[in-house]
PDB file of N, CA and C in Angstrom:
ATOM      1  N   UNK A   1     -14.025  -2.078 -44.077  1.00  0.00           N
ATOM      2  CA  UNK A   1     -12.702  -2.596 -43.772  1.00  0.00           C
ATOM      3  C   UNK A   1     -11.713  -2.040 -44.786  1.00  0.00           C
ATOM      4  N   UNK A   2     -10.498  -1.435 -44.217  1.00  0.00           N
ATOM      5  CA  UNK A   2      -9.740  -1.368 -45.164  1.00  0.00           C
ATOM      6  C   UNK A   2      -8.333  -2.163 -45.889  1.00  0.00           C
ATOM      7  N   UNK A   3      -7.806  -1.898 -46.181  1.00  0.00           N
ATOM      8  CA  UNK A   3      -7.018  -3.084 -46.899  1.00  0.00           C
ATOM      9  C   UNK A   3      -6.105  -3.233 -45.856  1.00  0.00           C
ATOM     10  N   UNK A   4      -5.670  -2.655 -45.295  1.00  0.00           N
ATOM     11  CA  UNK A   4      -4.562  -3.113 -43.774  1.00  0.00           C
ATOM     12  C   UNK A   4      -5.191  -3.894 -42.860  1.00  0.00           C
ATOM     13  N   UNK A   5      -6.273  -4.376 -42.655  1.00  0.00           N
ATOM     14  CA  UNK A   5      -7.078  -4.917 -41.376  1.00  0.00           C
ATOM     15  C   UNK A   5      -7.628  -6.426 -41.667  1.00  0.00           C
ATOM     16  N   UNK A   6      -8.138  -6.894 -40.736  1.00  0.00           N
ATOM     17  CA  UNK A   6      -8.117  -8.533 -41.066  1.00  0.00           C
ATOM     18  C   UNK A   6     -10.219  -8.188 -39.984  1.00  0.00           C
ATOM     19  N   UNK A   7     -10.958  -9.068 -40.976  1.00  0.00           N
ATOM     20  CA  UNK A   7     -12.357  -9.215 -40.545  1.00  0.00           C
ATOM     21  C   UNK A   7     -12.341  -9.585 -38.845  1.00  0.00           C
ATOM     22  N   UNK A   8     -12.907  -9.533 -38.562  1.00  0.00           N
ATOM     23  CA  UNK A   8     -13.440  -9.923 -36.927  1.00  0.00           C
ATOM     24  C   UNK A   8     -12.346  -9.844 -35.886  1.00  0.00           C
ATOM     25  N   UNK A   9     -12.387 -10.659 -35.197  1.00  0.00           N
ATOM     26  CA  UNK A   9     -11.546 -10.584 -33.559  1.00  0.00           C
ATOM     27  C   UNK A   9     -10.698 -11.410 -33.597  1.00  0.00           C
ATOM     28  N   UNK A  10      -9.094 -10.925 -34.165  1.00  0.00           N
ATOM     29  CA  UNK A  10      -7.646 -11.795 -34.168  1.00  0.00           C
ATOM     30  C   UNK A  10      -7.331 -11.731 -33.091  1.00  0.00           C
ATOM     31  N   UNK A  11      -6.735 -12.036 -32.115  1.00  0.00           N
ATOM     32  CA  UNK A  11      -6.134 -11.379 -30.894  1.00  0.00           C
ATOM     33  C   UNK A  11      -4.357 -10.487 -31.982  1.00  0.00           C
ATOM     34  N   UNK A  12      -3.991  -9.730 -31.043  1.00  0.00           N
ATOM     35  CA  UNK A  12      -2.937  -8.969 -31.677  1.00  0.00           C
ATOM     36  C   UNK A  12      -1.448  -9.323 -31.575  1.00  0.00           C
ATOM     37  N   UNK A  13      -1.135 -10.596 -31.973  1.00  0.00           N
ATOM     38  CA  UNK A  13       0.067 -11.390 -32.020  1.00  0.00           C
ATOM     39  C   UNK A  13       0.295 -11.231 -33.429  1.00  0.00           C
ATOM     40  N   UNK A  14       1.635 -10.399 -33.794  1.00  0.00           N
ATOM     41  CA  UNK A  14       1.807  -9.929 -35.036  1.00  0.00           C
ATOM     42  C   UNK A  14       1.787 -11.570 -36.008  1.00  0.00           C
ATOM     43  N   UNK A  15       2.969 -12.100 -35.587  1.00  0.00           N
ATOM     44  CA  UNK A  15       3.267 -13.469 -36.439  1.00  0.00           C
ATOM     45  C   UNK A  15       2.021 -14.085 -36.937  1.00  0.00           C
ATOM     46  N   UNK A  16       0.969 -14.233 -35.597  1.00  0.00           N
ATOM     47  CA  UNK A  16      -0.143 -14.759 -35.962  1.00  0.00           C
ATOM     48  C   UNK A  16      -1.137 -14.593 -37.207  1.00  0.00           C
ATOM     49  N   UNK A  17      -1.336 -12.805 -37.155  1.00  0.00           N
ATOM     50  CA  UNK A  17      -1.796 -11.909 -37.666  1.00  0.00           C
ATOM     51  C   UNK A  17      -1.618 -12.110 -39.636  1.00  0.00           C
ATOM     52  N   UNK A  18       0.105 -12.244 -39.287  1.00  0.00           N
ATOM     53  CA  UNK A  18       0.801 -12.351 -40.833  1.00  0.00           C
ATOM     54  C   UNK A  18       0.345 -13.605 -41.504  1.00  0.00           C
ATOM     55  N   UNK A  19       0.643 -14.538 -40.576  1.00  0.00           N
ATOM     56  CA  UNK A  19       0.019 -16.395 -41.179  1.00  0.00           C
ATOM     57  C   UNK A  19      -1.722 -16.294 -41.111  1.00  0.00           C
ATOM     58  N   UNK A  20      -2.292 -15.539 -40.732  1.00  0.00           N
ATOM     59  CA  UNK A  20      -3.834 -15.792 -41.242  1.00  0.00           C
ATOM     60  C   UNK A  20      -3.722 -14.831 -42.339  1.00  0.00           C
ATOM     61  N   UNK A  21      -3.465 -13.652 -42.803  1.00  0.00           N
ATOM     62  CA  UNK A  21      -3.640 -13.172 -43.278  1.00  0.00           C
ATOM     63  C   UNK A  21      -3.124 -13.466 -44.960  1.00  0.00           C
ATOM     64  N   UNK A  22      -1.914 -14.230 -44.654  1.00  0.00           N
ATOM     65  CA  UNK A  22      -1.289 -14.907 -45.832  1.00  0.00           C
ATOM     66  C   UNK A  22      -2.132 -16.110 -46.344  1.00  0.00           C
ATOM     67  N   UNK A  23      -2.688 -16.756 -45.264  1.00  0.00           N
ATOM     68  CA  UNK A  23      -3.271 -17.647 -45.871  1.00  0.00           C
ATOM     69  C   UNK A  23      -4.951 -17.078 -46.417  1.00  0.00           C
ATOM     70  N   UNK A  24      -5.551 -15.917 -45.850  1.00  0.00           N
ATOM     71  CA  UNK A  24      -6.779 -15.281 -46.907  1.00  0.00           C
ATOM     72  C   UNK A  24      -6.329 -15.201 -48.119  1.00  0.00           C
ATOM     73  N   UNK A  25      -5.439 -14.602 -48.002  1.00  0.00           N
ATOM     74  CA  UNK A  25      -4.719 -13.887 -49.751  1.00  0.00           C
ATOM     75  C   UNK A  25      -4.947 -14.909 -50.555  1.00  0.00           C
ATOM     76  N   UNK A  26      -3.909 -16.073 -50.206  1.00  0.00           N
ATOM     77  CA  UNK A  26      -3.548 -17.200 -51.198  1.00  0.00           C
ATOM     78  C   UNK A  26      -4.510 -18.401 -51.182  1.00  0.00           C
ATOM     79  N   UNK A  27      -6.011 -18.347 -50.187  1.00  0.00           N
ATOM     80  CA  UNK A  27      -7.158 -19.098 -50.034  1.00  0.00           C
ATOM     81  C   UNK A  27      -6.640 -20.443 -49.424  1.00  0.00           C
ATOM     82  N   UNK A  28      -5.559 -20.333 -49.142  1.00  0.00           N
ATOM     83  CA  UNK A  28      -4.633 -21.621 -48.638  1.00  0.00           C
ATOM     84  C   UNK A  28      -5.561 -21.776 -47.080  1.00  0.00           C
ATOM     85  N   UNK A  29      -5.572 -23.336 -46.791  1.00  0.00           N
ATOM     86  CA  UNK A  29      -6.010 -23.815 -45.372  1.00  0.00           C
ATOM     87  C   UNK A  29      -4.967 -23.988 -44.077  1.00  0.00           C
ATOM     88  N   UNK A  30      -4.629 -23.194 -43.287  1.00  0.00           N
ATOM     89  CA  UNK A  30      -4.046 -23.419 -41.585  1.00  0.00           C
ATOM     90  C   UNK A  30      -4.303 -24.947 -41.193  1.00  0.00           C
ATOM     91  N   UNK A  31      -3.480 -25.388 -40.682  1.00  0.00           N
ATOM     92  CA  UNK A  31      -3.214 -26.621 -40.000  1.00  0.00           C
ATOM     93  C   UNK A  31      -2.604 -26.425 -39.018  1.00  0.00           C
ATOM     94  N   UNK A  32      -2.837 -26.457 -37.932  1.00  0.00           N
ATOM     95  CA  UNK A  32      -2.370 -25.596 -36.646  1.00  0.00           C
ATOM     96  C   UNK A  32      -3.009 -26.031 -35.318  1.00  0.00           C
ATOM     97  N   UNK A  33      -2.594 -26.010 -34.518  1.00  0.00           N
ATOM     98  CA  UNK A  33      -2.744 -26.583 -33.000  1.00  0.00           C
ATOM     99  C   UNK A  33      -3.046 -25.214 -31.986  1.00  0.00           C
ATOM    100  N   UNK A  34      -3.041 -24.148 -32.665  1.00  0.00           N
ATOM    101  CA  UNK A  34      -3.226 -22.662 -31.683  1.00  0.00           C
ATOM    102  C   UNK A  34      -4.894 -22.585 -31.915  1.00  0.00           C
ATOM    103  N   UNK A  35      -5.449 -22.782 -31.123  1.00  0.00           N
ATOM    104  CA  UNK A  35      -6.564 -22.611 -30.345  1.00  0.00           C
ATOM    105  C   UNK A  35      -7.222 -21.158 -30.760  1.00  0.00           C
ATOM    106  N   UNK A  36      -6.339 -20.171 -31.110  1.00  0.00           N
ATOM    107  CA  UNK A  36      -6.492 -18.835 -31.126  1.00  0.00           C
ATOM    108  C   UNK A  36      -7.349 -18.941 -32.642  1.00  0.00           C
ATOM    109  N   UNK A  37      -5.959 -19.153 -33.213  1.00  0.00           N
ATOM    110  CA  UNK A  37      -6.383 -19.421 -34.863  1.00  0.00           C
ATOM    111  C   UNK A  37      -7.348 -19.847 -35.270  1.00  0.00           C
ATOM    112  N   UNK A  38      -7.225 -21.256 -34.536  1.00  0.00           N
ATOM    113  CA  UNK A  38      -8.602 -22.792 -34.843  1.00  0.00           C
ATOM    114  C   UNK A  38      -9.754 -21.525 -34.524  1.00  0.00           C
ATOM    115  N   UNK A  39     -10.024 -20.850 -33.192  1.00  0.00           N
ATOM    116  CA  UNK A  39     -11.057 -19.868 -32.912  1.00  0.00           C
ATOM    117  C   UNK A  39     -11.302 -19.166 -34.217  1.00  0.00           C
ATOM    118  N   UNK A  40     -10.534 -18.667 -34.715  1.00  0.00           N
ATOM    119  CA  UNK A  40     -10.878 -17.471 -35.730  1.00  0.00           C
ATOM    120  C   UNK A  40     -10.940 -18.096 -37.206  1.00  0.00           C
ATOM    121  N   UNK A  41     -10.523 -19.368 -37.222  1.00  0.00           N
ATOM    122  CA  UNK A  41     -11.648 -19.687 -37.934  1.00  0.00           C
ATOM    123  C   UNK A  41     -12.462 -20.681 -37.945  1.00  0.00           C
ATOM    124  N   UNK A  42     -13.063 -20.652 -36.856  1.00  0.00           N
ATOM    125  CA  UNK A  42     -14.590 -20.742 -36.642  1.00  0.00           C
ATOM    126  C   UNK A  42     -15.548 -19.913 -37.342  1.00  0.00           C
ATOM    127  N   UNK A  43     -15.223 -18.651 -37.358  1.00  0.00           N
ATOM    128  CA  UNK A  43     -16.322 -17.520 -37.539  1.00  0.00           C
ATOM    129  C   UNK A  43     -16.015 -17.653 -39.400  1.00  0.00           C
ATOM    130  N   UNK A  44     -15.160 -18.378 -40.059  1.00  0.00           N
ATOM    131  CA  UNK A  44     -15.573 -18.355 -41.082  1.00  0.00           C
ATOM    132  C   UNK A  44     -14.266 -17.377 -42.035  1.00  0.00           C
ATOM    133  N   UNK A  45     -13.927 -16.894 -41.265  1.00  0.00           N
ATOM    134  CA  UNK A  45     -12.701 -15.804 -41.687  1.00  0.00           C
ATOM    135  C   UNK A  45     -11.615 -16.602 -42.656  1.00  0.00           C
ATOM    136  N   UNK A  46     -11.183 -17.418 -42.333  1.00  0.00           N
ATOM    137  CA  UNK A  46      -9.739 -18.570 -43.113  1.00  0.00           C
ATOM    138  C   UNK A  46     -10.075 -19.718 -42.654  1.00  0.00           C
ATOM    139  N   UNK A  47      -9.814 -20.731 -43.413  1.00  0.00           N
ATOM    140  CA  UNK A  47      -9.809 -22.152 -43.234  1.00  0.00           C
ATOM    141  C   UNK A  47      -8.894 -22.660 -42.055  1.00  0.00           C
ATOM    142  N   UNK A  48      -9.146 -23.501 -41.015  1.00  0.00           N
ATOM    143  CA  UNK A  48      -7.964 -23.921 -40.077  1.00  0.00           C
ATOM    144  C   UNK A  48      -8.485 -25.302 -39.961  1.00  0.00           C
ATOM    145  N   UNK A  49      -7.856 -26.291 -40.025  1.00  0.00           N
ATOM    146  CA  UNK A  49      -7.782 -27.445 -39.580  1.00  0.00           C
ATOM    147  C   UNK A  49      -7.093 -27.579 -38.066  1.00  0.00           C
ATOM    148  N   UNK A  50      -7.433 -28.716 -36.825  1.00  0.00           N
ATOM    149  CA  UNK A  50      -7.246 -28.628 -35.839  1.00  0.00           C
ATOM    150  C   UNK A  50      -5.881 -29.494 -36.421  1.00  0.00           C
ATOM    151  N   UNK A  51      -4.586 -29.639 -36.229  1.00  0.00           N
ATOM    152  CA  UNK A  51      -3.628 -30.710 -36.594  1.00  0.00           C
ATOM    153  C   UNK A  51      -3.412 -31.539 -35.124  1.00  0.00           C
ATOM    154  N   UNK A  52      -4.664 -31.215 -34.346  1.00  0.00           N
ATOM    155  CA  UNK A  52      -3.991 -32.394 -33.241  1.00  0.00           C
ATOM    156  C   UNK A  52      -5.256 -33.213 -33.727  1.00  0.00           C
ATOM    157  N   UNK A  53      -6.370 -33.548 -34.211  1.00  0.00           N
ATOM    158  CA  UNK A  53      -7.000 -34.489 -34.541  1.00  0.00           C
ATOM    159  C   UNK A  53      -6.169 -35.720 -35.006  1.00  0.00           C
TER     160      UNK A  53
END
């Protein structure tokens, strides 16, 4: 992997892309209701909390 690219299968929604990727950097946890996200991290990639719980 090189330093421009994000591990596994993001779908390609830039905004999206920027807020996971900001939150690897800074080890910070997602709180978020996008399904997409919550998906990606499943696999372990960034922390996401579901915020509709």
């Amino acid at each position: 992997m090189d330093g421009n690219s994000l591990p596994g299968a993001l779908h390609g929604d830039a905004a999206d892309r920027i807020i996971v990727a900001t939150a690897r950097h800074l080890g910070a946890v997602l709180v978020t209701a996008d399904r997409k996200i919550l998906d990606y991290g499943s696999t372990g990639y960034v922390r996401a909390i579901n915020a509709q719980r």
